[in-house]
Protein backbone atom coordinates (compact mmCIF):
# COMPACT_ATOMS: atom_id res chain seq x y z
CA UNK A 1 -24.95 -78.00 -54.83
CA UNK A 2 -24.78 -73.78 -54.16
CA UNK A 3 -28.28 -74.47 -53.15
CA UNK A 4 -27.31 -76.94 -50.54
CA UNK A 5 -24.42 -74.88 -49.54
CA UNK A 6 -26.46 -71.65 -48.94
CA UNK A 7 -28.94 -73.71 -47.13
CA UNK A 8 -27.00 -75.30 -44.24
CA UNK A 9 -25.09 -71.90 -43.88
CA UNK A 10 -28.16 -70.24 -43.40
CA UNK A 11 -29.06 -72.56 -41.00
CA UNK A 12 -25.50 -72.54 -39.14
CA UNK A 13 -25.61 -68.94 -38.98
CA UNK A 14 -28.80 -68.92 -37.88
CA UNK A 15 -27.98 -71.56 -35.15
CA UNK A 16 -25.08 -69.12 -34.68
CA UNK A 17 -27.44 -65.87 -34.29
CA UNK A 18 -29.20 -67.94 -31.34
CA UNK A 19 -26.30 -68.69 -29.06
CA UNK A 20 -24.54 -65.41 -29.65
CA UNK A 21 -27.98 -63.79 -28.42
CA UNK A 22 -28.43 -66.30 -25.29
CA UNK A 23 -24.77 -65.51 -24.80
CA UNK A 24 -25.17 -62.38 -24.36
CA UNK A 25 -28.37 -62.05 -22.80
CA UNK A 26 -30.84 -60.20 -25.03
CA UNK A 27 -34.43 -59.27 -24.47
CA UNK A 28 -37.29 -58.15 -26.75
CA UNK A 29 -36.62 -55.48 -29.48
CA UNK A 30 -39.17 -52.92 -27.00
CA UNK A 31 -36.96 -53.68 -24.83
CA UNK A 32 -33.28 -53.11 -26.22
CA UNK A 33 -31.22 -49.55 -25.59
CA UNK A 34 -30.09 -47.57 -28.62
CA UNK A 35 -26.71 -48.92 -28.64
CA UNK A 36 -28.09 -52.70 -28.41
CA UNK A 37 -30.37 -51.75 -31.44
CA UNK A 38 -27.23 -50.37 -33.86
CA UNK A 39 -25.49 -53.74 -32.70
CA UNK A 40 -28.56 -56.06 -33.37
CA UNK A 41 -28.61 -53.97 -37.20
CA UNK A 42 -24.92 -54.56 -37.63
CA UNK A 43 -24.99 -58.51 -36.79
CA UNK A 44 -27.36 -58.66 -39.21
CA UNK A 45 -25.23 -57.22 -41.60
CA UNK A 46 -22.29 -59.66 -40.83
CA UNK A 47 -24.69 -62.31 -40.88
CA UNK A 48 -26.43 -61.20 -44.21
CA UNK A 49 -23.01 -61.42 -45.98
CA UNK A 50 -21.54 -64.58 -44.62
CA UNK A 51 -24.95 -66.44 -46.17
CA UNK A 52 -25.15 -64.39 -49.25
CA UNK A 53 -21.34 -64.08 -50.41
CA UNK A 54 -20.51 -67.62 -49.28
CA UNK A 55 -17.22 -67.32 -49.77
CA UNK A 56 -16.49 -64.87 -46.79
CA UNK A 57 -18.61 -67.61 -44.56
CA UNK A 58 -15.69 -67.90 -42.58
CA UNK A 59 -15.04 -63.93 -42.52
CA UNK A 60 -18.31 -63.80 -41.29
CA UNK A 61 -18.71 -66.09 -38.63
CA UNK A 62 -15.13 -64.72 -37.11
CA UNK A 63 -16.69 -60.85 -37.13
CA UNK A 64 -19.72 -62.34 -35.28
CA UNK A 65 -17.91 -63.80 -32.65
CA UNK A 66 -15.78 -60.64 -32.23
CA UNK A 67 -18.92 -58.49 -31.74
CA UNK A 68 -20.31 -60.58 -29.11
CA UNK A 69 -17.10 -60.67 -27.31
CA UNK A 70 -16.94 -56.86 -27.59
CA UNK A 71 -20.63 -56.41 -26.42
CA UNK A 72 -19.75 -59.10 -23.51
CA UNK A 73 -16.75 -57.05 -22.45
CA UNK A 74 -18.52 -53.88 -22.58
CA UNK A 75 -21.51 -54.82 -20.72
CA UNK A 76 -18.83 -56.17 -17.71
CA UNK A 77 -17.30 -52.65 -18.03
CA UNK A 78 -21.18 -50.85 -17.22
CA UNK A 79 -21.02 -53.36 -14.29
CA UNK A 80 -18.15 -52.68 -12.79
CA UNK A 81 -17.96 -49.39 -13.68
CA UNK A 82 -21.37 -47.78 -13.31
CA UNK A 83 -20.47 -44.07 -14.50
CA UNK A 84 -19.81 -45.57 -18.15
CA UNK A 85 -23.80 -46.38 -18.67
CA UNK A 86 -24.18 -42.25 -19.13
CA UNK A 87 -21.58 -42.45 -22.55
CA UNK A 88 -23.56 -46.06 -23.50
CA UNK A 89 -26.95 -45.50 -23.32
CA UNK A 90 -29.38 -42.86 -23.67
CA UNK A 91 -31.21 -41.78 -20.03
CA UNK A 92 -35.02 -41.33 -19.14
CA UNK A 93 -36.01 -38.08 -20.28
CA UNK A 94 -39.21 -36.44 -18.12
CA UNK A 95 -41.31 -34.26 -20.69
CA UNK A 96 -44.36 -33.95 -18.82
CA UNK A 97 -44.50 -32.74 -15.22
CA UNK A 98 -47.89 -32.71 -13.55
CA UNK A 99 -49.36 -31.29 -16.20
CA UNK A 100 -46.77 -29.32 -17.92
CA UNK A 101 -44.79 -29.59 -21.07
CA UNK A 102 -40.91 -29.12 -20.97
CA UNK A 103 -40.58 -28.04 -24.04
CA UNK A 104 -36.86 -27.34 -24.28
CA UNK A 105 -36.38 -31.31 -22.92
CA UNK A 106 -39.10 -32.23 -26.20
CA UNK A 107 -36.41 -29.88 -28.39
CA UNK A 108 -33.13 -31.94 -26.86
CA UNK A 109 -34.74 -34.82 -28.23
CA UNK A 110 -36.17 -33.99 -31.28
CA UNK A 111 -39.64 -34.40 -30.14
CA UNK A 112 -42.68 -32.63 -32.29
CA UNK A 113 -45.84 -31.84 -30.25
CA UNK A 114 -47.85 -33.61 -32.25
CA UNK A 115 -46.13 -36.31 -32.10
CA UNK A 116 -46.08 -36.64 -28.50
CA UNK A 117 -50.09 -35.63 -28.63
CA UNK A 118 -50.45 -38.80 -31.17
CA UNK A 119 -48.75 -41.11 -28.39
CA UNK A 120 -51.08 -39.98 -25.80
CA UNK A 121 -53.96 -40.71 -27.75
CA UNK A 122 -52.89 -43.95 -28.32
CA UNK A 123 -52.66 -44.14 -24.84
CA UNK A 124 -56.16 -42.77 -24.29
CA UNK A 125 -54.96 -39.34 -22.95
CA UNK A 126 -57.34 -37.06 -24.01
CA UNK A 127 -55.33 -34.26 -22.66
CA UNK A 128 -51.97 -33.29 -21.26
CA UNK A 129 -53.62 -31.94 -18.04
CA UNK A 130 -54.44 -35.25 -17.61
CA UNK A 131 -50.53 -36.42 -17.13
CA UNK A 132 -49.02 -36.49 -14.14
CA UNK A 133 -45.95 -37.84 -15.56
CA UNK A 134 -44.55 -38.48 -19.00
CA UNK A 135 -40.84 -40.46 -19.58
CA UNK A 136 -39.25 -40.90 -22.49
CA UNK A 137 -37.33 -44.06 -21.88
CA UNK A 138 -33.79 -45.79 -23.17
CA UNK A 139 -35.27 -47.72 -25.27
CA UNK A 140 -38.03 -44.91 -26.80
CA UNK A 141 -41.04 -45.66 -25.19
CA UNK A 142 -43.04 -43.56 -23.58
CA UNK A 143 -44.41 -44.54 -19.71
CA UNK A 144 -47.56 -42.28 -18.35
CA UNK A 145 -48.89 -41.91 -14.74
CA UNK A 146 -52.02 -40.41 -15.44
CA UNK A 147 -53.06 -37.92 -12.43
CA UNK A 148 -56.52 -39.99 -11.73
CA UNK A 149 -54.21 -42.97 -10.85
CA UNK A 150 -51.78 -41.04 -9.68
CA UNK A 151 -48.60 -42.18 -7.90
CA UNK A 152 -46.64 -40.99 -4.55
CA UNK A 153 -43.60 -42.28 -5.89
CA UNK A 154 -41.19 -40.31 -8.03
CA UNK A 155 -40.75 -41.96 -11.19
CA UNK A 156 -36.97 -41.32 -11.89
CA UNK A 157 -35.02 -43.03 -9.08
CA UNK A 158 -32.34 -40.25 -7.00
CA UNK A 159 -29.55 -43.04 -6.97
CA UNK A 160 -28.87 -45.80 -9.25
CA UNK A 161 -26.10 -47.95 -8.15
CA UNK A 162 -24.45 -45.31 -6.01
CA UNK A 163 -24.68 -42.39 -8.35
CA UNK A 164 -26.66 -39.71 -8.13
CA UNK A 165 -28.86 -38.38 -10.64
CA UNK A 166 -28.91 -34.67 -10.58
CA UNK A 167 -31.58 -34.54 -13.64
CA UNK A 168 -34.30 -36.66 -11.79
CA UNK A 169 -33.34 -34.51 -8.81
CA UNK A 170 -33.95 -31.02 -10.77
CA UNK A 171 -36.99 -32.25 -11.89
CA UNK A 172 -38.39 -33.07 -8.61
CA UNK A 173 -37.54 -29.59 -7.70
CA UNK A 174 -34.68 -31.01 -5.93
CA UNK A 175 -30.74 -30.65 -6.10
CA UNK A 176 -27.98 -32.90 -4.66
CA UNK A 177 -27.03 -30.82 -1.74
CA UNK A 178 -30.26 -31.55 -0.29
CA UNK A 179 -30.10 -35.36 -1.18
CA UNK A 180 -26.78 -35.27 0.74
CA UNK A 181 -27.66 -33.59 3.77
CA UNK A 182 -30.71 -36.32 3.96
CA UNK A 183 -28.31 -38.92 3.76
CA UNK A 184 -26.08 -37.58 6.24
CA UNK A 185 -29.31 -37.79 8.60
CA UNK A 186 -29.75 -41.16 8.62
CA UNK A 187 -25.86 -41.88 8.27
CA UNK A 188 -26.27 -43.46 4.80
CA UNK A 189 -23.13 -43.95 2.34
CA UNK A 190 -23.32 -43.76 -1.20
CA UNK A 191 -21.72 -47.04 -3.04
CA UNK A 192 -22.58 -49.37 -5.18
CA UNK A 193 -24.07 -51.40 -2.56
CA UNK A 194 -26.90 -49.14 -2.80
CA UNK A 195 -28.89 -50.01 -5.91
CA UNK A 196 -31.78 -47.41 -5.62
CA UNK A 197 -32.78 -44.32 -3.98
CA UNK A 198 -36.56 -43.02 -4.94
CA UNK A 199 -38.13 -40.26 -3.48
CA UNK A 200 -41.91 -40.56 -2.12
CA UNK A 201 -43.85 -37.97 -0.50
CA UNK A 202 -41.97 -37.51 2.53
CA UNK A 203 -39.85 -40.38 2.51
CA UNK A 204 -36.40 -42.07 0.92
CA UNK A 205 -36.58 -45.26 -0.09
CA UNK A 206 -33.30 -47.20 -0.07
CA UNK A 207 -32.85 -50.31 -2.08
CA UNK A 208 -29.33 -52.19 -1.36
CA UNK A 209 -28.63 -55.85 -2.80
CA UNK A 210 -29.84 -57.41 0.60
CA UNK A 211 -33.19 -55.67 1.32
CA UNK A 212 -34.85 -52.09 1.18
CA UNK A 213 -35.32 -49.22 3.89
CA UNK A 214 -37.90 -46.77 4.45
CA UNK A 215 -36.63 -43.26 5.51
CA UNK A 216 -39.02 -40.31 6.62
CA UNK A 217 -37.70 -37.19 5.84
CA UNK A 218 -38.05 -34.12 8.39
């Protein structure tokens, strides 16, 4: 009979696990943020001890539904409130600039050399020279625009939902007084009606929820 019962819990937490997750709108591990990784790990948890110690099933199942109604409420917060997403999840990180190492970025995030000379390989970079770009995404990964396919578009959007990025403007060799005085050019307001700024050679392009705009720059 504990057979039995351990079996269809199992099964309704797992049932459970499934609509919590389509719920809340999960993707792919690769693609999860730190914070959604710590809450996948701690589900599990909750979930682990509700089938195991079947006596707290009920304990269980009510501390699953409060997480997802946390992790709803939290991701309504990031929408409506854009500035929270910088205390919530991790930004990209740029560590390789055509060509060239920032080391003290690699030492902010605990990065060995080797290690990031190990990812490139596995990318089939043969050598950093060969990088015209190297992010360290949210979620860990590493994206590379190599300089023989190389790319007119700055990789780390200006704007994202109506606030600026300073650290994708410093690395362009950029600041936000400049972005601001090219906006005032072409009589553009920052909100959250505009989604996306990037930068390419000579140009702004403008991404708002109805279409896009190309801008040249003087």
């Amino acid at each position: 009979m504990n057979i039995l019962y351990s079996v269809l819990l199992a099964t309704f937490f797992y049932i459970a696990v499934i609509i919590s997750y389509k719920i809340m709108g999960k993707r792919e591990i690769s693609e999860l943020s730190i914070f959604d990784f710590v809450m996948n790990l701690i589900i599990a948890d909750v979930v682990a001890t509700g089938i195991v110690e079947e006596q707290f099933w009920l304990d269980s199942f009510a501390g699953l539904v409060t997480l997802v109604v946390l992790q709803l409420f939290m991701a309504k917060i990031q929408i409506r409130n854009p500035k929270t997403r910088r205390y919530m999840n991790a930004e990209s990180s740029m560590i390789i600039n055509n060509g060239k190492i920032d080391y003290d970025e690699l030492i902010k995030l605990r990065i060995q050399l080797d290690e990031l000379i190990m990812v490139l390989r596995q990318s089939n970079v043969l050598s950093i020279e060969e990088v015209q770009y190297a992010i360290i995404e949210p979620n860990g990964r590493l994206s590379i625009f190599e300089k023989r396919l190389p790319t007119k578009v700055f990789p780390l959007p200006f704007v994202i939902s109506g606030l600026v990025k300073p650290y994708a403007l410093m690395n362009a060799g950029l600041d936000e007084n400049w972005l601001h005085r090219q906006l005032e050019k072409h009589e553009i307001i920052l909100n959250e009606d505009v989604k996306y700024i990037f930068y390419e050679e000579k140009h702004l392009i403008l991404h708002t929820k109805m279409d896009f705009k190309k801008y040249k720059l003087n």
